[in-house]
N, C-alpha and C. Protein backbone atom coordinates (compact mmCIF):
# COMPACT_ATOMS: atom_id res chain seq x y z
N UNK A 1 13.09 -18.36 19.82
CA UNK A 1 12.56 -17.09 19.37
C UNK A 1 11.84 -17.28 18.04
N UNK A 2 10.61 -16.68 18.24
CA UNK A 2 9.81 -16.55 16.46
C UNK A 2 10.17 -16.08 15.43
N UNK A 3 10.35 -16.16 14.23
CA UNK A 3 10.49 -15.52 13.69
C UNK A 3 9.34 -14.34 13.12
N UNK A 4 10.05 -13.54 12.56
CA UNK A 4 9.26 -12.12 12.47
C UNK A 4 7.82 -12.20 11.64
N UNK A 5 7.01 -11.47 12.28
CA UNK A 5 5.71 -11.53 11.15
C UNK A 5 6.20 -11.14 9.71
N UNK A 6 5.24 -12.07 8.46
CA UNK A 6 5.38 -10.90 7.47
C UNK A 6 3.79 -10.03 7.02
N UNK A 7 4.21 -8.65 6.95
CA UNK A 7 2.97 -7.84 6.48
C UNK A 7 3.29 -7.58 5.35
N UNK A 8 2.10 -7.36 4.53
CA UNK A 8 1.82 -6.60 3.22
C UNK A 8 1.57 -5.28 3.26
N UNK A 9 2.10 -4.14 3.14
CA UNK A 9 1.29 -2.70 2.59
C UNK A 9 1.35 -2.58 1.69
N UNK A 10 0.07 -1.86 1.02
CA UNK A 10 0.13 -1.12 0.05
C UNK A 10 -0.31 0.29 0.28
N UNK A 11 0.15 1.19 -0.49
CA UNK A 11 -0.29 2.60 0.20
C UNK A 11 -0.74 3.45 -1.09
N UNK A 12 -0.87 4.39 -1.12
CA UNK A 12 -1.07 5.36 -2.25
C UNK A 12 -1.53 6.56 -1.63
N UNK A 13 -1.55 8.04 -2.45
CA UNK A 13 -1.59 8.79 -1.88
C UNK A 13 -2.25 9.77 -3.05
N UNK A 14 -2.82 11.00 -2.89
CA UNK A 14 -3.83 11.60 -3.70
C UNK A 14 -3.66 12.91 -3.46
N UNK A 15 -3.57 14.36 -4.63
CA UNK A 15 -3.51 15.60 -4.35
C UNK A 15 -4.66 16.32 -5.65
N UNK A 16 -5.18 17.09 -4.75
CA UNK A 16 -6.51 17.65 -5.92
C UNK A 16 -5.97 18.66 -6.34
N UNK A 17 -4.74 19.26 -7.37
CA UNK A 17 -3.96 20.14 -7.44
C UNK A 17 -2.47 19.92 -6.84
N UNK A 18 -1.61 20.34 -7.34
CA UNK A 18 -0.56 20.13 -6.79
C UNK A 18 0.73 20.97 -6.70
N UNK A 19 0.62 22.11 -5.65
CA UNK A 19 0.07 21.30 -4.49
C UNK A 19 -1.80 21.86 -4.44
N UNK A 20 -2.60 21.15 -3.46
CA UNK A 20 -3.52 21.42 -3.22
C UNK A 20 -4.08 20.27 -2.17
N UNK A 21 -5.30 19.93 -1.61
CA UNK A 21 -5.78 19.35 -0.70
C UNK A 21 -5.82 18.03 -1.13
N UNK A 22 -5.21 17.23 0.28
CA UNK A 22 -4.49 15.74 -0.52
C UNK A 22 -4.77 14.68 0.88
N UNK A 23 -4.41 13.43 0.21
CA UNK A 23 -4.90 12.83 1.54
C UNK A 23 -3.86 11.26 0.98
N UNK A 24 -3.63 10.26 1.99
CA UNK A 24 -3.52 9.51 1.77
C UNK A 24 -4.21 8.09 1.83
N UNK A 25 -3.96 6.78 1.84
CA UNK A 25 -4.43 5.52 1.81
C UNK A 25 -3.72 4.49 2.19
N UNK A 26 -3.52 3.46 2.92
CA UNK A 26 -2.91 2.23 3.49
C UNK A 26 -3.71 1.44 3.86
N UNK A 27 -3.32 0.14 3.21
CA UNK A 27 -4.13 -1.08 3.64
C UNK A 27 -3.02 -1.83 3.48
N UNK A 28 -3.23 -2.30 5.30
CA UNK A 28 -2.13 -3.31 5.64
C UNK A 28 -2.68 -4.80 5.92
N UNK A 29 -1.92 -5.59 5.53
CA UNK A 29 -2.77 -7.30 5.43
C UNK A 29 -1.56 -7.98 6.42
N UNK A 30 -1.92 -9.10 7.09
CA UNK A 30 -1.15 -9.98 7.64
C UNK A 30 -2.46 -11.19 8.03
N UNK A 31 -1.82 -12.08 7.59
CA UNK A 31 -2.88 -13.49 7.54
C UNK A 31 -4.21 -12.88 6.89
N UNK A 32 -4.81 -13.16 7.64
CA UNK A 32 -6.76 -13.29 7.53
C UNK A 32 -7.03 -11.18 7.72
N UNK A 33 -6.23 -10.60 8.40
CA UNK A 33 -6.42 -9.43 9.49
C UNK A 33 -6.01 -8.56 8.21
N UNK A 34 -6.65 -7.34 8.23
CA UNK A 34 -6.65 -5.93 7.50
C UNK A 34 -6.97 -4.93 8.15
N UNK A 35 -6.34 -3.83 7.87
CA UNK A 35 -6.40 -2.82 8.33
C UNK A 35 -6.18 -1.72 7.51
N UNK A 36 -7.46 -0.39 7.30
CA UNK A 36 -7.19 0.33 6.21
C UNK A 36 -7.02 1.65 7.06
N UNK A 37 -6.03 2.59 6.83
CA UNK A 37 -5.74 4.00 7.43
C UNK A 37 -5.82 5.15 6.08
N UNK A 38 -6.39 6.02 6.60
CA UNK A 38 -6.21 6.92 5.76
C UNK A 38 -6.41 8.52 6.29
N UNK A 39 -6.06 9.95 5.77
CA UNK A 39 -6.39 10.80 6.43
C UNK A 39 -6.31 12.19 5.03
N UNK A 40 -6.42 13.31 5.13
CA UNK A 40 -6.76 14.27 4.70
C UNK A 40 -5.93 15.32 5.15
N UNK A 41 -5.56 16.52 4.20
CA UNK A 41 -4.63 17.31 4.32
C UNK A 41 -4.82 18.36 3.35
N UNK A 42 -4.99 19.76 3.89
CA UNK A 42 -5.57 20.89 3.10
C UNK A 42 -5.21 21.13 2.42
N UNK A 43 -3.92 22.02 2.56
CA UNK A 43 -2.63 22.00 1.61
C UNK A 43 -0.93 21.03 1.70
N UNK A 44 -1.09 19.84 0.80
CA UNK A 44 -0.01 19.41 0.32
C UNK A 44 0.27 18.99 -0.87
N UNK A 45 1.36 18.39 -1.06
CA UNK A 45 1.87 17.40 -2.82
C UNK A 45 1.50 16.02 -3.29
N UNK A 46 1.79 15.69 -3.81
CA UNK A 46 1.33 14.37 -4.38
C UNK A 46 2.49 13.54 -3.87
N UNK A 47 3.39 14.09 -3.92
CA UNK A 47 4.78 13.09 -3.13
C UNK A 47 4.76 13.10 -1.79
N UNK A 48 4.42 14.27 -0.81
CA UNK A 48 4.19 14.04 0.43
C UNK A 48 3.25 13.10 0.32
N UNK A 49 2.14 13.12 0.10
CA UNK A 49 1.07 12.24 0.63
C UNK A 49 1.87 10.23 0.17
N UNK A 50 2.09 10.44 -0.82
CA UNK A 50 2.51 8.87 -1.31
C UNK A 50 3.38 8.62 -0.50
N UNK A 51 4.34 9.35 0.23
CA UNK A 51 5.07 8.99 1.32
C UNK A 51 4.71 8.65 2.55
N UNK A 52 4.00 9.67 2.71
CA UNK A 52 2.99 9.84 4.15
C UNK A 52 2.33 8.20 3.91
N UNK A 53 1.43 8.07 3.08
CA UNK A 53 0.93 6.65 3.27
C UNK A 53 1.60 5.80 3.49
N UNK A 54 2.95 5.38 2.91
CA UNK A 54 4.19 4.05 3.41
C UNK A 54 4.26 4.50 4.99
N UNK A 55 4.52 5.97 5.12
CA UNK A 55 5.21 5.56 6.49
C UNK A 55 3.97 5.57 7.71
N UNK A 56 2.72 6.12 7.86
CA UNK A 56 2.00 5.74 8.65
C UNK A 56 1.39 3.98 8.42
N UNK A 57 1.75 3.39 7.14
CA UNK A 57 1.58 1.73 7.56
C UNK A 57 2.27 1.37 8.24
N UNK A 58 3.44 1.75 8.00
CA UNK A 58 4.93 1.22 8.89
C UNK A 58 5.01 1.43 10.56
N UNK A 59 4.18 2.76 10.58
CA UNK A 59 4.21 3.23 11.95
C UNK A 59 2.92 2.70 12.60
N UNK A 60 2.19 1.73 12.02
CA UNK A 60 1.06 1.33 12.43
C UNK A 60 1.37 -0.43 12.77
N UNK A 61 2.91 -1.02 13.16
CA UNK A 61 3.17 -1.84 13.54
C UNK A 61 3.98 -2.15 14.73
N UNK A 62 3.28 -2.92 15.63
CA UNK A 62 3.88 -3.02 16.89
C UNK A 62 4.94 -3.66 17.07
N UNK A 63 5.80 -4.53 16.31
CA UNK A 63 6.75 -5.09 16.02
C UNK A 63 7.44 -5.37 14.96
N UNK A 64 9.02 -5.87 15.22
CA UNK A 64 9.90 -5.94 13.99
C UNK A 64 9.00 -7.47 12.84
N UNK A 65 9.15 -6.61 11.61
CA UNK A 65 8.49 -7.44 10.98
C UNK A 65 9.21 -7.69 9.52
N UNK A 66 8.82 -8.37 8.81
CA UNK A 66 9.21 -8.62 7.17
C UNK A 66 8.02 -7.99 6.35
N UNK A 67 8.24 -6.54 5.90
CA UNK A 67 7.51 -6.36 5.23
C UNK A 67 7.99 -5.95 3.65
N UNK A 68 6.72 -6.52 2.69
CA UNK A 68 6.47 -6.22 1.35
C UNK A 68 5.61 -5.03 1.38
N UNK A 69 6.43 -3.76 0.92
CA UNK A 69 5.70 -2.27 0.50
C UNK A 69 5.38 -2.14 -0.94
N UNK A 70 4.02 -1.56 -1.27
CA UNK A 70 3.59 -2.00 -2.95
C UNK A 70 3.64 -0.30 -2.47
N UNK A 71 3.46 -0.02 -3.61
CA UNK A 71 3.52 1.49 -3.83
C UNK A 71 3.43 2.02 -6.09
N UNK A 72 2.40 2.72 -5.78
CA UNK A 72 2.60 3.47 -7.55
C UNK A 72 3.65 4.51 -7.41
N UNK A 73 4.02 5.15 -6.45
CA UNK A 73 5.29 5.78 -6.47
C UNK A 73 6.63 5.67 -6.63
N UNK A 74 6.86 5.89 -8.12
CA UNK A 74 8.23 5.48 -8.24
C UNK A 74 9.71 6.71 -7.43
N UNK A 75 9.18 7.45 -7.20
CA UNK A 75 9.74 8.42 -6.22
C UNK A 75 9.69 7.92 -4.69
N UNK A 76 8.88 7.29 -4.49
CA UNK A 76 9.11 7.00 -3.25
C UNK A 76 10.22 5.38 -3.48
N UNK A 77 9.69 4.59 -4.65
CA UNK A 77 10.11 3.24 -4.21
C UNK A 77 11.59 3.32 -4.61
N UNK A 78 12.06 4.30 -5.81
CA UNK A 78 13.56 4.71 -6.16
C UNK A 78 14.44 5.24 -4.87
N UNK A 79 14.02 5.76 -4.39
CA UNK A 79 14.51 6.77 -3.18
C UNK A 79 14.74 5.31 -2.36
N UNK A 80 13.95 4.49 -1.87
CA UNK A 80 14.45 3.30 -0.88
C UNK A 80 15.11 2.41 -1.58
N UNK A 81 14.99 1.86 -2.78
CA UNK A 81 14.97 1.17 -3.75
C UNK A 81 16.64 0.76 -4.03
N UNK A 82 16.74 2.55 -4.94
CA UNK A 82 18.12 2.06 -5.61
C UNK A 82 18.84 3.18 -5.02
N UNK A 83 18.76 3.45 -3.95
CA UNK A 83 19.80 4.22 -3.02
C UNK A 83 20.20 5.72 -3.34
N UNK A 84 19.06 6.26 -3.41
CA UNK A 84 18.61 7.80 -3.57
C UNK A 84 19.18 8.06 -2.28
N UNK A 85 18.17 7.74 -1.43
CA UNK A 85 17.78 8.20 -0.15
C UNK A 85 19.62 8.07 0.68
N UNK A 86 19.92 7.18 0.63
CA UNK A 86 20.99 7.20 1.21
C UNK A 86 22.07 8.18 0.51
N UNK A 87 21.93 8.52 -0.76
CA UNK A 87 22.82 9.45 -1.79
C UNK A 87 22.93 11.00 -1.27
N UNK A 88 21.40 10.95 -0.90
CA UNK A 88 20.90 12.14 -0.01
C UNK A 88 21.40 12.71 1.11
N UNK A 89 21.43 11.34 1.80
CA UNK A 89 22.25 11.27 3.31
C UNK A 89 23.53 11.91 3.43
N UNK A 90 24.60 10.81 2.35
CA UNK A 90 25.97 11.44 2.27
C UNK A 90 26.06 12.71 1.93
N UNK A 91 25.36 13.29 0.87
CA UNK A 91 25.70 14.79 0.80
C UNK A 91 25.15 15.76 1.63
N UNK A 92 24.77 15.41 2.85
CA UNK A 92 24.14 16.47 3.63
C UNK A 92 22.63 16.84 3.31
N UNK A 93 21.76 15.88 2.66
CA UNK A 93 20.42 16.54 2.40
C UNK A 93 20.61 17.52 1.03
N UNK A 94 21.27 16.96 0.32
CA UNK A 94 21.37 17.53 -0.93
C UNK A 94 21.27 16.53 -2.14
N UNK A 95 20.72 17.09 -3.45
CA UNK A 95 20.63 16.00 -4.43
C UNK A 95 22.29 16.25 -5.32
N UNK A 96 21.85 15.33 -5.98
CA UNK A 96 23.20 14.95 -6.60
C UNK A 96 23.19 16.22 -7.14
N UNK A 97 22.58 17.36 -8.09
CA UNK A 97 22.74 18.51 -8.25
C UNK A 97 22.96 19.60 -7.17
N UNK A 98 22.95 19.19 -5.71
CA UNK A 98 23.41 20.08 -4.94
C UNK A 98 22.03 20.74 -4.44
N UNK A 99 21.24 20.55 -5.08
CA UNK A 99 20.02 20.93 -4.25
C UNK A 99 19.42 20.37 -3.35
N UNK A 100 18.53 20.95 -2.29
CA UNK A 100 18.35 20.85 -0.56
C UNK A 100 17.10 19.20 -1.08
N UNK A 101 17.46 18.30 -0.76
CA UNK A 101 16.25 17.42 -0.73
C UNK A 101 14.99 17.52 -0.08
N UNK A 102 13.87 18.00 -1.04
CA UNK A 102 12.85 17.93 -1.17
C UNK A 102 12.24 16.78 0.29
N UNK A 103 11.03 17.55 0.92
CA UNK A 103 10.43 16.78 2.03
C UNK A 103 11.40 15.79 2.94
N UNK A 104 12.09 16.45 3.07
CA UNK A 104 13.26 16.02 4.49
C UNK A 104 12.74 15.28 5.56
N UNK A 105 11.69 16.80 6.16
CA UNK A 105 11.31 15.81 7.27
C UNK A 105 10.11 14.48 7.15
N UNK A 106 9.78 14.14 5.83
CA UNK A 106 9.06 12.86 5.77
C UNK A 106 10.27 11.84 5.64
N UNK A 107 11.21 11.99 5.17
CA UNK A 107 12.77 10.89 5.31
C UNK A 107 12.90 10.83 6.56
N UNK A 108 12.94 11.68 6.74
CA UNK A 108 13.51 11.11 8.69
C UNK A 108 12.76 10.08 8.83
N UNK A 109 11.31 10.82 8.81
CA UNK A 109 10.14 10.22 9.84
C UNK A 109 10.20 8.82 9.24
N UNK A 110 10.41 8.75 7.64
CA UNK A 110 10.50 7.25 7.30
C UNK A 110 11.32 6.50 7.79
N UNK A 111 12.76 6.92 7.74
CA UNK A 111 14.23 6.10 8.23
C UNK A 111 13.78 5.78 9.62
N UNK A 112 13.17 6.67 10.43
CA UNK A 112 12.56 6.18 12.16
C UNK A 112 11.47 4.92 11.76
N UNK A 113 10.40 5.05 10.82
CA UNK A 113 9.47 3.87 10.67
C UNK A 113 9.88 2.94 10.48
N UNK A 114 10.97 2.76 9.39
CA UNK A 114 11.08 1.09 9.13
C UNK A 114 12.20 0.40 9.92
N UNK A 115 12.65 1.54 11.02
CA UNK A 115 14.17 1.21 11.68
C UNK A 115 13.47 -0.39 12.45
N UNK A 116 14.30 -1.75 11.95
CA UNK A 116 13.91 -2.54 12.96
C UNK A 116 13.27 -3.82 11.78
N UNK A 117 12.45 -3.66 10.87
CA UNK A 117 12.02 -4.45 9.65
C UNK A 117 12.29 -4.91 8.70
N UNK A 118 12.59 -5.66 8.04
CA UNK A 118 12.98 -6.12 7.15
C UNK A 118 12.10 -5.68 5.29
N UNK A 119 12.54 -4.98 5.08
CA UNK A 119 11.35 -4.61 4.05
C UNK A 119 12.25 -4.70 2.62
N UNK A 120 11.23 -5.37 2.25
CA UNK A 120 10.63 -5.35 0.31
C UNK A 120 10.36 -4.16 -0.56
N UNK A 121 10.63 -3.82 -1.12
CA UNK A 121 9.72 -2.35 -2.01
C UNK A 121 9.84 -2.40 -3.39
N UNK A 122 8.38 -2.53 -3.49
CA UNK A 122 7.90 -2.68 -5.22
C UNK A 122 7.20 -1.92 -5.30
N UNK A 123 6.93 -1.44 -6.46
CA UNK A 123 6.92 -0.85 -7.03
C UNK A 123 5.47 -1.84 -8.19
N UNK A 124 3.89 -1.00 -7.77
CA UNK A 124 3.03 -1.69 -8.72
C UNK A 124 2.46 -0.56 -9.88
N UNK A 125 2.13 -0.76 -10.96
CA UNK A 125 1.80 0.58 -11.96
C UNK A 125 0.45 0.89 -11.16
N UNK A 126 0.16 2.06 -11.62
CA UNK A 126 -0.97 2.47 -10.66
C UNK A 126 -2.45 2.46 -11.85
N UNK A 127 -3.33 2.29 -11.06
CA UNK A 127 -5.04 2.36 -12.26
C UNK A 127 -5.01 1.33 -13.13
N UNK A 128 -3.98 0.33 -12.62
CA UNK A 128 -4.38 -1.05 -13.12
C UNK A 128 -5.50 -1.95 -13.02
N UNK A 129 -6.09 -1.63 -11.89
CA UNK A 129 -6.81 -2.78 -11.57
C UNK A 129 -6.21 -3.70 -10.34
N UNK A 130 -5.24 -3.93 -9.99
CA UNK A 130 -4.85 -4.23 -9.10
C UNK A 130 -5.36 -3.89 -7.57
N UNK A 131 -6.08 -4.65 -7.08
CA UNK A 131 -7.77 -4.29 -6.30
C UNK A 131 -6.98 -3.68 -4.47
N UNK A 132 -5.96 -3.85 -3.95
CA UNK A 132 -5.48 -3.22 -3.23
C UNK A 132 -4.48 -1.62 -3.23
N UNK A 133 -4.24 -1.69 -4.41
CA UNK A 133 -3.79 -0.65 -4.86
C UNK A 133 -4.84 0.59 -5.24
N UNK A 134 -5.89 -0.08 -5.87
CA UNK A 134 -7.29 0.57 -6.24
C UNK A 134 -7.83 1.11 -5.09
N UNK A 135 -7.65 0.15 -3.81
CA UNK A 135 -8.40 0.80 -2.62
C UNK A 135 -7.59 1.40 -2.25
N UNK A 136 -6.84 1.65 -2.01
CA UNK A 136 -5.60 2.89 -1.41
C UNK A 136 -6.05 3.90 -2.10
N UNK A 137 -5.98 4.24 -3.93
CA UNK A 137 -6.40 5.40 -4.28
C UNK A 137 -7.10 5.68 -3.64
N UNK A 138 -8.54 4.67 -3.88
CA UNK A 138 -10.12 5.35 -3.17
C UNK A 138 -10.14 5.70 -1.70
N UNK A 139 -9.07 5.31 -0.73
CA UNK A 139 -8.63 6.06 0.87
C UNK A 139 -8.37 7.42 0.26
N UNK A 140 -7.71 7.64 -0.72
CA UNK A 140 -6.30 8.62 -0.52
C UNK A 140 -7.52 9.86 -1.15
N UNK A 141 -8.16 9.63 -1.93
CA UNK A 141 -9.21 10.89 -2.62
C UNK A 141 -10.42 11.25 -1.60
N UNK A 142 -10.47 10.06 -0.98
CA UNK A 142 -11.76 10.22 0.12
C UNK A 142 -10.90 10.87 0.68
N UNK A 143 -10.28 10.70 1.57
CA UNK A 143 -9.43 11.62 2.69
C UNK A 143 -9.45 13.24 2.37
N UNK A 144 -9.11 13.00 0.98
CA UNK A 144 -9.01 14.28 0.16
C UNK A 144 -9.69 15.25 -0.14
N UNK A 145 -10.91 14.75 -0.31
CA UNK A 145 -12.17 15.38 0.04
C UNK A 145 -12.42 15.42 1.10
N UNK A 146 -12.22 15.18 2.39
CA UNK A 146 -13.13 15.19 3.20
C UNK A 146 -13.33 16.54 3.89
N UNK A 147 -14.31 16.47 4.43
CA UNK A 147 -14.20 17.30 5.92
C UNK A 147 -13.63 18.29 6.38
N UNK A 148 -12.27 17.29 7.36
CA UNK A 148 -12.03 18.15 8.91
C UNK A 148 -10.46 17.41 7.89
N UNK A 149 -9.36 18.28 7.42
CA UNK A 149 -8.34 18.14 6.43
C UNK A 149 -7.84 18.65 7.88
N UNK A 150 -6.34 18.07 8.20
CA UNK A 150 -5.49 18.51 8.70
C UNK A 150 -4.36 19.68 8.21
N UNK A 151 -3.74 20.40 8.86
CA UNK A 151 -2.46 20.96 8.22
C UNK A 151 -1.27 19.69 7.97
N UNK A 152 -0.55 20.52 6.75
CA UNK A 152 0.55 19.65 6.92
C UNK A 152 1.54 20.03 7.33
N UNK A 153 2.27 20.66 8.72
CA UNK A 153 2.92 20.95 9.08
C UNK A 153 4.35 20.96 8.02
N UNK A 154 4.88 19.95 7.84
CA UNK A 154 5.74 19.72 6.99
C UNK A 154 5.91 20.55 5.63
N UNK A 155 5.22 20.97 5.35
CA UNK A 155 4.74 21.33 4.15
C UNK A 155 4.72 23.01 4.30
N UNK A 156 3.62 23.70 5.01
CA UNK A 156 2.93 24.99 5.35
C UNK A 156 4.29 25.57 6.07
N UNK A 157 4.50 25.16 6.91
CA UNK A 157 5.67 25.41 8.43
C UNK A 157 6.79 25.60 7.63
């Protein structure tokens, strides 16, 4: 048996107001091969979207893999990181103050994405210069602007 691919994401995510019309960015690398996703959203947050970007890279892989997640979100990378997310879990979807945790159903949808992978999560400063991270912004504002913006169910609903 092979062992598992490893991929790189990096993601980032963008809100013109907050909340207000937001979009995200992912560019996923493995060997030579890239792949950039991104999309648009009328009304959402700056934390949905930075989430939204990790987990549609994640969900944009056909198999169990070893992945390294870069992310400027320290809300997203704390929450996987140093065991937020699971803190969350035990109390029923509540924060350690007892309040309802914030964007629920993007946790699920995450805990379903990476079920199966082996993943990394760092954490890079953001508007560094750091030229994959840079292009994620520039997905996540294009998206943001664009067009034909989706609802965010999650969010509106």
């Amino acid at each position: 048996m092979s062992a598992s691919p490893s991929v790189t994401i990096y993601s980032d995510g963008a809100c013109l107001g907050n909340p207000g019309p937001g979009g995200y960015g992912s560019v996923l690398l493995f060997g030579h091969h890239r792949k950039e996703l991104s999309a648009g959203f009328r009304r959402t947050t700056n934390n949905r979207m930075e989430m939204l970007g990790a987990i549609v890279g994640f969900e944009a892989l056909t198999k169990p893999c070893h992945v390294e997640l870069w992310s400027d979100s320290q809300y997203l990378i704390h929450a996987m990181d140093k065991g937020w997310l699971a803190g969350w879990q035990k109390r029923g979807w509540r924060t350690s103050s007892k309040e309802p945790v914030k964007n629920k159903d993007l946790w699920l949808r995450m805990l379903a994405a990476i079920e199966g992978h082996k993943v990394r999560w760092q954490w890079v400063r953001g508007h560094t210069g750091n030229p994959e991270n840079e292009r994620c912004d520039q997905l996540a504002v294009a998206a943001a602007h664009g067009g034909e913006l989706q609802d965010d169910v999650g969010y509106e609903g």
